[in-house]
Structures are given as structure tokens and as C-alpha cells.
Protein backbone atom coordinates (compact mmCIF):
# COMPACT_ATOMS: atom_id res chain seq x y z
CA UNK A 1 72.54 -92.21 24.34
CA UNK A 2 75.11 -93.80 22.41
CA UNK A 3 74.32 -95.61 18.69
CA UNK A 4 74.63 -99.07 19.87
CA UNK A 5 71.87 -98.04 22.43
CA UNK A 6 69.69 -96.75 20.60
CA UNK A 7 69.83 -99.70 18.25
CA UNK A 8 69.30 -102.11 21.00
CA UNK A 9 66.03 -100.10 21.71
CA UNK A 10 65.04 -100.36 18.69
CA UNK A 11 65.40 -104.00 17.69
CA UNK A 12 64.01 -104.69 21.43
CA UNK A 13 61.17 -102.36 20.46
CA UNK A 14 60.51 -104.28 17.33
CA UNK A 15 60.92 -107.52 19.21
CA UNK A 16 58.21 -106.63 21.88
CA UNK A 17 55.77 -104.75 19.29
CA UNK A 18 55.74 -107.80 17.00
CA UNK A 19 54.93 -110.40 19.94
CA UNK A 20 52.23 -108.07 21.42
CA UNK A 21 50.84 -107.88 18.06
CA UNK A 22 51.12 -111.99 17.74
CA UNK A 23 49.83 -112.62 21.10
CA UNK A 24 46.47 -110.30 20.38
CA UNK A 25 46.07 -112.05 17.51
CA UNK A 26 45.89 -115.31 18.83
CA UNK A 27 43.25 -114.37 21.96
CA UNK A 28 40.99 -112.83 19.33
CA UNK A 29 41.23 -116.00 17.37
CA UNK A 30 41.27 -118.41 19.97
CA UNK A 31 38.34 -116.32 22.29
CA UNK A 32 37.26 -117.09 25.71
CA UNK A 33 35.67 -120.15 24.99
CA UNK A 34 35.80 -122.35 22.45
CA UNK A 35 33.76 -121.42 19.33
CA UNK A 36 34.13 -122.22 15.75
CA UNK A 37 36.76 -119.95 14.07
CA UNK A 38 36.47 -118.41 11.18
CA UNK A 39 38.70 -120.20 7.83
CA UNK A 40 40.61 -117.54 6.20
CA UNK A 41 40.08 -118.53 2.85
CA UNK A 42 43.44 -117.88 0.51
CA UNK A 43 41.80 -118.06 -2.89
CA UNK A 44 39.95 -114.60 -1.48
CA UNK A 45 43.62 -113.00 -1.54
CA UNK A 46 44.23 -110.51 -4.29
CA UNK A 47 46.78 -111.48 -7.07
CA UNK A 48 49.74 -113.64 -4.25
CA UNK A 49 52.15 -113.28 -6.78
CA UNK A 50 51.71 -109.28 -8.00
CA UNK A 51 51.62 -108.92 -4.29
CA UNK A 52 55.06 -110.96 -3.19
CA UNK A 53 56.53 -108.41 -6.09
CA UNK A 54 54.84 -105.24 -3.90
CA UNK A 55 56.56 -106.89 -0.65
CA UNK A 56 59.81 -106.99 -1.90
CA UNK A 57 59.74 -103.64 -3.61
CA UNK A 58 58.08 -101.51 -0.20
CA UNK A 59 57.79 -103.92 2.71
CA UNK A 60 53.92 -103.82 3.43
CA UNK A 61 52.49 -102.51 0.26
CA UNK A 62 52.13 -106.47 -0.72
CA UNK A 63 49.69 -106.67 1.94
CA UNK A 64 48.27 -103.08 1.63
CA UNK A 65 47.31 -104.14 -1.81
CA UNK A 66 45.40 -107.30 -0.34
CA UNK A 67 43.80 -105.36 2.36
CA UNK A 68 45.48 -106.50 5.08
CA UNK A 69 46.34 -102.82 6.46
CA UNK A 70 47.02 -103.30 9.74
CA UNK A 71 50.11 -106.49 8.74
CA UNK A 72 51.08 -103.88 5.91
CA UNK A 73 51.95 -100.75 8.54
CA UNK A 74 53.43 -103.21 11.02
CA UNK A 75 55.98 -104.90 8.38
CA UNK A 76 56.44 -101.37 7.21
CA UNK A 77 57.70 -99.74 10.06
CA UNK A 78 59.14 -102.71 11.59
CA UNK A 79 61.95 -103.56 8.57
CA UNK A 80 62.50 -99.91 7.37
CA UNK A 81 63.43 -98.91 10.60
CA UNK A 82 65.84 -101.84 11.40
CA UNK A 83 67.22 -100.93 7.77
CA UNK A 84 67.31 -97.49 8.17
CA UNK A 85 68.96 -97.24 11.25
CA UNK A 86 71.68 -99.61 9.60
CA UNK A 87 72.00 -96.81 6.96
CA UNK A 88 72.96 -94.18 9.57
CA UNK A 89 75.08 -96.42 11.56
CA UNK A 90 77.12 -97.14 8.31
CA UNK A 91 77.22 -93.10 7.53
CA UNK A 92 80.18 -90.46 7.87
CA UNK A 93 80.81 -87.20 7.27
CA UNK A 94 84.00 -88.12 5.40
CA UNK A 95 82.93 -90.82 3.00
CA UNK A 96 79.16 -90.30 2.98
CA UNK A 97 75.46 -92.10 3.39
CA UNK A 98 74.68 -95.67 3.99
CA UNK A 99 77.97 -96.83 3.00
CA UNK A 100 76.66 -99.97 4.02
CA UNK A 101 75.08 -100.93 1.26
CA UNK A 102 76.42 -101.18 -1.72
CA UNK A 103 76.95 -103.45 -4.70
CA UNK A 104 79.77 -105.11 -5.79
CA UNK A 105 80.82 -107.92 -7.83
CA UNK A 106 84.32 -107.37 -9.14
CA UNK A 107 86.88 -110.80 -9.26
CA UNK A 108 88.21 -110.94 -5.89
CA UNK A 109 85.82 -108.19 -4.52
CA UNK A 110 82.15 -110.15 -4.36
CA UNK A 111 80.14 -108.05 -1.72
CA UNK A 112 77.84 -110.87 -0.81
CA UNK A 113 75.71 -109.22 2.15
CA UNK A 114 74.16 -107.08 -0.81
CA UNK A 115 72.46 -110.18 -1.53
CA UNK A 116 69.91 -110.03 1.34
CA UNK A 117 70.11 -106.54 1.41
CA UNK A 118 68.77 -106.44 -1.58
CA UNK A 119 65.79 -107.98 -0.88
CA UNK A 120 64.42 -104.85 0.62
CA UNK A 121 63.19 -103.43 -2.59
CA UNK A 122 63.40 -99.71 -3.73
CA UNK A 123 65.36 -99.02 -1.10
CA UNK A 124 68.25 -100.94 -2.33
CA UNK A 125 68.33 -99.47 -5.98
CA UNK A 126 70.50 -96.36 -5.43
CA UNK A 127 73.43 -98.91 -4.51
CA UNK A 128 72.94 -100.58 -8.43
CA UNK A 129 72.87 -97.20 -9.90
CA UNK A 130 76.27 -96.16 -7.47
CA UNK A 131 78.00 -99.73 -8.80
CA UNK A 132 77.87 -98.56 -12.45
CA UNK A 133 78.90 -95.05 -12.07
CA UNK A 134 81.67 -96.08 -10.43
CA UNK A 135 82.48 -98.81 -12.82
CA UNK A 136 82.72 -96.61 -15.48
CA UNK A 137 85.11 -94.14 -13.58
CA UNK A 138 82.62 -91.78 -12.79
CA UNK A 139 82.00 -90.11 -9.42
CA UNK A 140 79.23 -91.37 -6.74
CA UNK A 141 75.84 -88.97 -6.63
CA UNK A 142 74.00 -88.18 -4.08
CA UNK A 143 76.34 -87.42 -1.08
CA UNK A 144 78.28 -90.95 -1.86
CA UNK A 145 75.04 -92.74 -1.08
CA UNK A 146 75.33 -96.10 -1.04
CA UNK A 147 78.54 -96.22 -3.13
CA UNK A 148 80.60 -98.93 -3.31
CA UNK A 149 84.33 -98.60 -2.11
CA UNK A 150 87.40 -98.22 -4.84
CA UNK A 151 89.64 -100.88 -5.38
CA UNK A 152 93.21 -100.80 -3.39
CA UNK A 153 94.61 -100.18 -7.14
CA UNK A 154 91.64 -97.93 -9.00
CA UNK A 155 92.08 -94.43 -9.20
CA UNK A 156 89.18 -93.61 -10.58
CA UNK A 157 86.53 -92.19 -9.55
CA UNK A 158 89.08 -89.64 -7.37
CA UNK A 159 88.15 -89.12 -4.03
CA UNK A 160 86.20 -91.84 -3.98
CA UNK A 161 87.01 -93.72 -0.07
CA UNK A 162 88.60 -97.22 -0.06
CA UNK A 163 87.29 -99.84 2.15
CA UNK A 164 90.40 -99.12 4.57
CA UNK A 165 88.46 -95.73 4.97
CA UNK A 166 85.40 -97.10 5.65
CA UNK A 167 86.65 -98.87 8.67
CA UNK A 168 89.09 -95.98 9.01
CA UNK A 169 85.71 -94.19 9.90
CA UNK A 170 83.16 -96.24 10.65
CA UNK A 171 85.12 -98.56 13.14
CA UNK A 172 82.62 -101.22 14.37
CA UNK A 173 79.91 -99.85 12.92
CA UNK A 174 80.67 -100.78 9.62
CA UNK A 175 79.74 -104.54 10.70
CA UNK A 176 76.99 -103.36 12.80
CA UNK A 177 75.24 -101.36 9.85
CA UNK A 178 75.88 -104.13 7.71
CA UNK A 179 74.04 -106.57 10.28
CA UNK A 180 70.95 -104.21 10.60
CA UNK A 181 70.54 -103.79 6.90
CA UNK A 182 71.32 -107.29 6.33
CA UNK A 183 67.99 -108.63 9.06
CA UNK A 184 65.63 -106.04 7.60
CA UNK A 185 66.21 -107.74 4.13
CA UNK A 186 65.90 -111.40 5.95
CA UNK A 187 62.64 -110.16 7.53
CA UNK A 188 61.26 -109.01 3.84
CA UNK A 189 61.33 -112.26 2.65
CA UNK A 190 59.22 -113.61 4.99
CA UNK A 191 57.04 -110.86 4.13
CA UNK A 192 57.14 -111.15 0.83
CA UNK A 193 56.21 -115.20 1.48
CA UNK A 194 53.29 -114.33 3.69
CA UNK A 195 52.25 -112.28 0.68
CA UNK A 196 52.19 -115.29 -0.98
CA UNK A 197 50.41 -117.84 1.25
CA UNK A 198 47.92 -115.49 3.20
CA UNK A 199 47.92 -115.88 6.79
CA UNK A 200 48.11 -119.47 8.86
CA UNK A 201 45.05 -119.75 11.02
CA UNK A 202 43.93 -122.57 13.43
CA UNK A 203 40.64 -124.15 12.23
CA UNK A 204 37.96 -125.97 14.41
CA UNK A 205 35.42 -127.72 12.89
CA UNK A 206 31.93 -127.62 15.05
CA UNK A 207 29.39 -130.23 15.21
CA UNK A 208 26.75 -129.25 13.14
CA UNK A 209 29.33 -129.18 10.33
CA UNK A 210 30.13 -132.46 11.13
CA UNK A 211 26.61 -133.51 10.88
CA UNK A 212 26.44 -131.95 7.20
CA UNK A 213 29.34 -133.99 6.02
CA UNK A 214 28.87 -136.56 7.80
CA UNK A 215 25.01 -137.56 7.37
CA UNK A 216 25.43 -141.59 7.94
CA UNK A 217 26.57 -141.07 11.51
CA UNK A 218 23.65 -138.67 12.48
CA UNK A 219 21.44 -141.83 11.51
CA UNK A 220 23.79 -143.81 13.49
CA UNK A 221 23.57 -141.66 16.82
CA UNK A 222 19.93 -141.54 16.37
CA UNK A 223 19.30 -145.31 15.95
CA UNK A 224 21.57 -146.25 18.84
């Protein structure tokens, strides 16, 4: 199975998992016949905004935190896989791990797609700590993880790949990787907003709660 394969399966896999999970959701709300369903009540949610700050750092832990378990495994393993299969796709041998993602905001060199990427939390904090060891002339750690590229003209940090390499390399997948990474940190921001806001559920208002607000039309109905 080649990579571009196996990615397909896995976004269409994602796809299909999160619309099964959608549609369920909406029989068990929505029942076989038409009974009142139950408000979710956002002022019950546990801190929004110390949760929105759990989303972005670890997809899911947001909503682990407001005990909403079952969202909290299915964001998990939903974005970190779409992001972590853009890390291999953007690996080599020859210039090293998730190369991908990385930071960098030199004049003329502005790596924007860090931007979203960023907004996958934890994950994205080796690339910070690669940008300033590199700025500084220092080597990458950790098997080149997340490194940035040198600059056509810097020769320093030696041995340290050039963008040219990375496409030298990487070929297509150096777009591709960048993609994959780049969704996962779309879809973490509309985590980290459904942290925020709680979930949006259809409400139905029966008739005897109609009767309790509404106490001048009972009278009505029974005069008539």
C-alpha cells in the first residue's frame, strides 16, 4: 500500500467515523417519536474557557475535563492521527522527523502554515524549541525533529538540510504532510470552540410546559 493510500484511508476513515458518530447522535436525540428532549444546559459545563486552553493543548482533554468522554476520545484520535500521519509523510531518513512542521519567521522566509499547525497544542512545541536552536547556530535535537530548514546563505548549524533538500527528498510529500498537519490544526479549533459553547441541541417544548408559562391561555381553552 503506497503512502498516499493509506492516507486516503485514513481521512476516509475519519470522514465515515465522524458522520456515524453524528448520525447516532441525532436518532438518540430525535427518538422514534416525538418526545420532549432534554436542554443541555451550558452553564452546567466546567470552566469553557480553562477547557478551550485543554483543547488546544491535547485535542480532547478540553472535553475530558468537562466530562464529555466519549467527544474527548473521538476528537482525540480523529486530529492526532490526521496530524500524525502528516508527520511521517513529511519524514526522511536523510533530513529527519516531521520536517513538516516547523517554525519560521525570518524576513523573506515567513513559514505561515505553522500558523494553523500550531493550533494543535503540545504537539507543535518541539518545532519553537528547533526555531531557536537553530537561530542561534546551534544544531537541531532530537533526530532533526521538526527543524526548520537553513537559509540558501546560513552555514550554520552544519549539516543542517535546506529547503531544496526537503523537496530533494520528500518530493510531493512535502505539500502533502504539510496539508495533513495543516487540517488536524483547522479541526482543533473547532474543538477547542465546542469547548467553549457546549454542544448545539434541538429543543422541543411540550405542552404541559406551555401550560406553566403560559397560564392565561389554559383559562382561555377551558372557557371556550
Amino acid at each position: 500500500m503506497s503512502q498516499w493510500e493509506m492516507g486516503y484511508g485514513i481521512v476516509t476513515g475519519t470522514i465515515v467515523f465522524c458522520g456515524y458518530k453524528i448520525v447516532i447522535e441525532k436518532t438518540e436525540q430525535q427518538g422514534t417519536t416525538r418526545e420532549p428532549v432534554e436542554v443541555f444546559d451550558t452553564s452546567q459545563l466546567k470552566n469553557p474557557f480553562l477547557a478551550a486552553v485543554l483543547a488546544w493543548l491535547v485535542p480532547g482533554l478540553g472535553h475530558w475535563y468537562q466530562d464529555r468522554k466519549e467527544k474527548a476520545v473521538l476528537f482525540f484520535v480523529c486530529i492526532m492521527s490526521v496530524f500524525l500521519f502528516g508527520c511521517y509523510l513529511g519524514s526522511h531518513p536523510e533530513i529527519g522527523t516531521a520536517r513538516v512542521v516547523y517554525a519560521k519567521w525570518n524576513k523573506g522566509e515567513k513559514r505561515i502554515f505553522f500558523i494553523p499547525q500550531a493550533f494543535i497544542g503540545l504537539a507543535a512545541i518541539p518545532a519553537v524549541l528547533q526555531e531557536n536552536l537553530v537561530k542561534q547556530g546551534l544544531p537541531p535535537r532530537w533526530g532533526g525533529l521538526m527543524a526548520p530548514p537553513n537559509s540558501p546563505d546560513a552555514k550554520k548549524p552544519e549539516n543542517n538540510p535546506t529547503i531544496n533538500d526537503y523537496y530533494k527528498h520528500l518530493g510531493r510529500y512535502f505539500e502533502l504532510g504539510t496539508i495533513f498537519t495543516v487540517v488536524a490544526g483547522f479541526m482543533n479549533i473547532l474543538v477547542v470552540f465546542d469547548a467553549i459553547s457546549g454542544p448545539i441541541i434541538e429543543t422541543e417544548k411540550n405542552e404541559q410546559e406551555k401550560k406553566k408559562k403560559n397560564p392565561g391561555d389554559q383559562e382561555k381553552e377551558n372557557n371556550a
